[in-house]
N, C-alpha and C. Protein backbone atom coordinates (compact mmCIF):
# COMPACT_ATOMS: atom_id res chain seq x y z
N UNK A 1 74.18 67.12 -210.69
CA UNK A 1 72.81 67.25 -210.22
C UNK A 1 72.71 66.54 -208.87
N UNK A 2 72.30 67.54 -208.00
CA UNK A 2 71.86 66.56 -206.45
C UNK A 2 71.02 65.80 -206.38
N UNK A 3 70.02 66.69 -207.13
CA UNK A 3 68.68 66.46 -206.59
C UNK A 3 67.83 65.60 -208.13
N UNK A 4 66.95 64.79 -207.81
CA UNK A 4 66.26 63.98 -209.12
C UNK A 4 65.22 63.90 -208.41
N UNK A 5 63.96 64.91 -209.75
CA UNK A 5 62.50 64.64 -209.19
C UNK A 5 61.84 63.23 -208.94
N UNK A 6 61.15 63.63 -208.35
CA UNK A 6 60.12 62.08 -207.73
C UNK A 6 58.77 62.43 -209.05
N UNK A 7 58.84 60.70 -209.28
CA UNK A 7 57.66 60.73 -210.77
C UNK A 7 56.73 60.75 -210.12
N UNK A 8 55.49 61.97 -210.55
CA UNK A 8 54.29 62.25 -210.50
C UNK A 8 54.21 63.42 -209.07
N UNK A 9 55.07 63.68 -208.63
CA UNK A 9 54.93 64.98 -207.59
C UNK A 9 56.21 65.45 -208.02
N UNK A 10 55.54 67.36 -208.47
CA UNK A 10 56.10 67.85 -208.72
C UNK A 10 57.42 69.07 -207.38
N UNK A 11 56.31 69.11 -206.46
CA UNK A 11 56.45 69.47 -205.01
C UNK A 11 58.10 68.59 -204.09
N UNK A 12 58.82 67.75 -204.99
CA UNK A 12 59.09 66.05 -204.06
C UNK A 12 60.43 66.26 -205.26
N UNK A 13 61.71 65.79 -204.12
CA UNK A 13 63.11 65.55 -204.98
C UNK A 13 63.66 64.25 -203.95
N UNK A 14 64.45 63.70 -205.11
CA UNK A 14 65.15 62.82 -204.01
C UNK A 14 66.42 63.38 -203.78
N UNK A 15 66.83 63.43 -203.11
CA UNK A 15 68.21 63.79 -202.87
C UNK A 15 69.65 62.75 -203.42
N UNK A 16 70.00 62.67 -203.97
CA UNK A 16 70.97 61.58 -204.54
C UNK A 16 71.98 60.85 -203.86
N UNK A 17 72.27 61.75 -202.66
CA UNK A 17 73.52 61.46 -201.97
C UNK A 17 73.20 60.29 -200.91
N UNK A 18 71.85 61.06 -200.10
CA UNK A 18 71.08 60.31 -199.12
C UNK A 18 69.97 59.48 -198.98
N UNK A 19 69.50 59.65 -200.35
CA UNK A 19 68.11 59.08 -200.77
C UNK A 19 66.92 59.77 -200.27
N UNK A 20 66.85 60.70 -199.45
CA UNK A 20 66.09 61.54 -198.76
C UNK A 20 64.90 62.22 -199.74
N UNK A 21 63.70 61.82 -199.49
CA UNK A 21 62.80 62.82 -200.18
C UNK A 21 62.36 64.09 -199.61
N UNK A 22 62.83 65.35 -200.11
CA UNK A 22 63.15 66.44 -200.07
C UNK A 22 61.12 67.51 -200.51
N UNK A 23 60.57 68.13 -199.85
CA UNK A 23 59.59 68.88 -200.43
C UNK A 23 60.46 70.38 -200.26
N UNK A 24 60.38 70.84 -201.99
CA UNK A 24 61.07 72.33 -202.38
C UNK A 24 59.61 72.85 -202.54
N UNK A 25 58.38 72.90 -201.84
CA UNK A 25 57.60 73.94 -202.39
C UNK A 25 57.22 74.68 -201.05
N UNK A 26 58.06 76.10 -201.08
CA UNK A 26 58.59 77.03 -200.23
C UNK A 26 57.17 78.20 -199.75
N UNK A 27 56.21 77.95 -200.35
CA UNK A 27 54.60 78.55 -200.63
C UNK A 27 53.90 77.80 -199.87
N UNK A 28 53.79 76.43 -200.11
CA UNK A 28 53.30 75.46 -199.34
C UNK A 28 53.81 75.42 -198.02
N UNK A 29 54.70 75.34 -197.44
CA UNK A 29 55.31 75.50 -196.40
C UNK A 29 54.80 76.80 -195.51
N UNK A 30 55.38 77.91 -195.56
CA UNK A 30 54.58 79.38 -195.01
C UNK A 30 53.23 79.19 -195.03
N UNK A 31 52.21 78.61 -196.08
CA UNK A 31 50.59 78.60 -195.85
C UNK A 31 50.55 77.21 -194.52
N UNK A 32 51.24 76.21 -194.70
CA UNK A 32 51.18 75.57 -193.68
C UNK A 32 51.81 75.90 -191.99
N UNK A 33 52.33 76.49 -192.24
CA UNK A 33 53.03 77.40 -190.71
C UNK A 33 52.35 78.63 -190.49
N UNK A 34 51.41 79.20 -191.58
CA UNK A 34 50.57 80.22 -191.01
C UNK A 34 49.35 79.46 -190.88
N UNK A 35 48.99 78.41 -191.22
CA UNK A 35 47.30 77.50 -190.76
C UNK A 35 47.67 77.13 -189.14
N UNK A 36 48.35 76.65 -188.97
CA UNK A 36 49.47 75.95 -187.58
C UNK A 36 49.10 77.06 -186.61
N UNK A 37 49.85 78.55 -187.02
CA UNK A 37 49.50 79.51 -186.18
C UNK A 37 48.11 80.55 -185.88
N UNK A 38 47.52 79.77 -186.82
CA UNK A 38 45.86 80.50 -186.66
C UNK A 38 45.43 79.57 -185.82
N UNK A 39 45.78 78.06 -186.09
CA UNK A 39 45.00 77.39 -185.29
C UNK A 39 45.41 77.35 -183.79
N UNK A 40 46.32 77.67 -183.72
CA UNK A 40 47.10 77.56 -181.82
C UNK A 40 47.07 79.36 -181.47
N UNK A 41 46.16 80.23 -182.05
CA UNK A 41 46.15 81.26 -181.93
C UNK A 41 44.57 81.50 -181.37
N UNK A 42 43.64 80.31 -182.23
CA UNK A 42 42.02 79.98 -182.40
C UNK A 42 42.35 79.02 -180.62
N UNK A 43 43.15 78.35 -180.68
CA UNK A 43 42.76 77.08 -179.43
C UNK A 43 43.08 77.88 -177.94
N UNK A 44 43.73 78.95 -178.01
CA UNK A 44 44.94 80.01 -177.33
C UNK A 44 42.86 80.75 -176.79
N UNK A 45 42.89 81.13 -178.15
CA UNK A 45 41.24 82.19 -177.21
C UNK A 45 40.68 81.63 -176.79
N UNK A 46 39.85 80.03 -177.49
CA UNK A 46 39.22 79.10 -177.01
C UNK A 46 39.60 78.86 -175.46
N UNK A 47 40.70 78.91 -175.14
CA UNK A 47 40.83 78.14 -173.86
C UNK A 47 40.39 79.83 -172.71
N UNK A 48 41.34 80.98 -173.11
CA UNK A 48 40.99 81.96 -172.81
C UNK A 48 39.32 82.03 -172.06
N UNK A 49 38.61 81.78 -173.24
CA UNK A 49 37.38 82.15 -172.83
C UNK A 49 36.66 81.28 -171.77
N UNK A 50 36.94 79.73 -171.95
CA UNK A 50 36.73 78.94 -171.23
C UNK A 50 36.96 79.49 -169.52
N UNK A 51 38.18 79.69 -169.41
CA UNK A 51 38.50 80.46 -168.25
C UNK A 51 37.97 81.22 -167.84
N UNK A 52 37.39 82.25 -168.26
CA UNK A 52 36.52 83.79 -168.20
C UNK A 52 35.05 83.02 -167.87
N UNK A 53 34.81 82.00 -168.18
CA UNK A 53 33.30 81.02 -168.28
C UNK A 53 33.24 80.65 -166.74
N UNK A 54 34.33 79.97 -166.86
CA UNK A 54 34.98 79.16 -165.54
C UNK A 54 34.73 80.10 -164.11
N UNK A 55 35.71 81.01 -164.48
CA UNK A 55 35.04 82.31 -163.60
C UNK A 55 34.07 82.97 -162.78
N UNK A 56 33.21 83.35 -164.26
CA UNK A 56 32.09 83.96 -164.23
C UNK A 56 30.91 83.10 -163.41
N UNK A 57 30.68 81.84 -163.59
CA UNK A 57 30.07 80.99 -162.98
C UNK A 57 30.91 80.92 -161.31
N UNK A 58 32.36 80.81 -161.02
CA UNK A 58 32.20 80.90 -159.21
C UNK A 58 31.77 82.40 -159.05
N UNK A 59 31.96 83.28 -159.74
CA UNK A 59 31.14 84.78 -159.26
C UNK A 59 30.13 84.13 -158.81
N UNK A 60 28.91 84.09 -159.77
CA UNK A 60 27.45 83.55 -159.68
C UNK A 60 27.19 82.93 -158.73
N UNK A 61 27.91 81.85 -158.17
CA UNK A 61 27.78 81.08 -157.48
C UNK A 61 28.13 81.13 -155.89
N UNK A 62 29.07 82.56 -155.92
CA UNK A 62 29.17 83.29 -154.61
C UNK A 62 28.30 84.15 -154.28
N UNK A 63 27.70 84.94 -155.97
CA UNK A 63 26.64 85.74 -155.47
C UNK A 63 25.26 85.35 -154.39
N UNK A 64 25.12 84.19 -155.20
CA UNK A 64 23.76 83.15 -155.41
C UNK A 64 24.12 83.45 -153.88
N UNK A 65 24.92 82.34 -153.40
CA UNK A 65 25.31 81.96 -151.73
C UNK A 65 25.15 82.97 -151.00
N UNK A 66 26.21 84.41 -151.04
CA UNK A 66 25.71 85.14 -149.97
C UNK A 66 24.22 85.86 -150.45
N UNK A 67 23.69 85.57 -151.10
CA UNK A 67 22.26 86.32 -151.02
C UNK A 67 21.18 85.45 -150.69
N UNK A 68 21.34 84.18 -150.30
CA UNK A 68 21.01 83.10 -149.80
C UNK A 68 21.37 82.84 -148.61
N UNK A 69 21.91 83.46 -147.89
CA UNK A 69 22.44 83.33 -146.37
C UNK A 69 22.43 84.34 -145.89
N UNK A 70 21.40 85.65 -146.51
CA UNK A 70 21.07 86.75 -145.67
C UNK A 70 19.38 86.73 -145.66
């Protein structure tokens, strides 16, 4: 046997050789690497739009000017 569970997490092994605590729950992992990529997918548009904001306001602000200097 390599591996010997850790008391009270079922998720958790120690490894025997290295002492290393090991997480085998392979479900947990993928839901946590797909939350990871929604969220840097969510911060990715967020910034997107910011930019388009950023923008849209020097438009405005060129409009404003030359229609203010005619």
């Amino acid at each position: 046997v390599k591996h010997v569970p850790v008391q009270n997490y079922r998720n958790l092994v120690r490894d025997k050789s290295t002492g290393a605590i090991i997480n085998i729950d392979k479900n947990g992992l993928e839901l946590a690497k797909a939350r990871k990529a929604a969220r840097k997918k969510e911060q990715n548009e967020f910034n997107e739009l910011k930019s388009e904001v950023k923008e849209l306001k020097e438009l405005i602000l060129q409009l404003s000017k030359s229609m203010n200097d005619k």
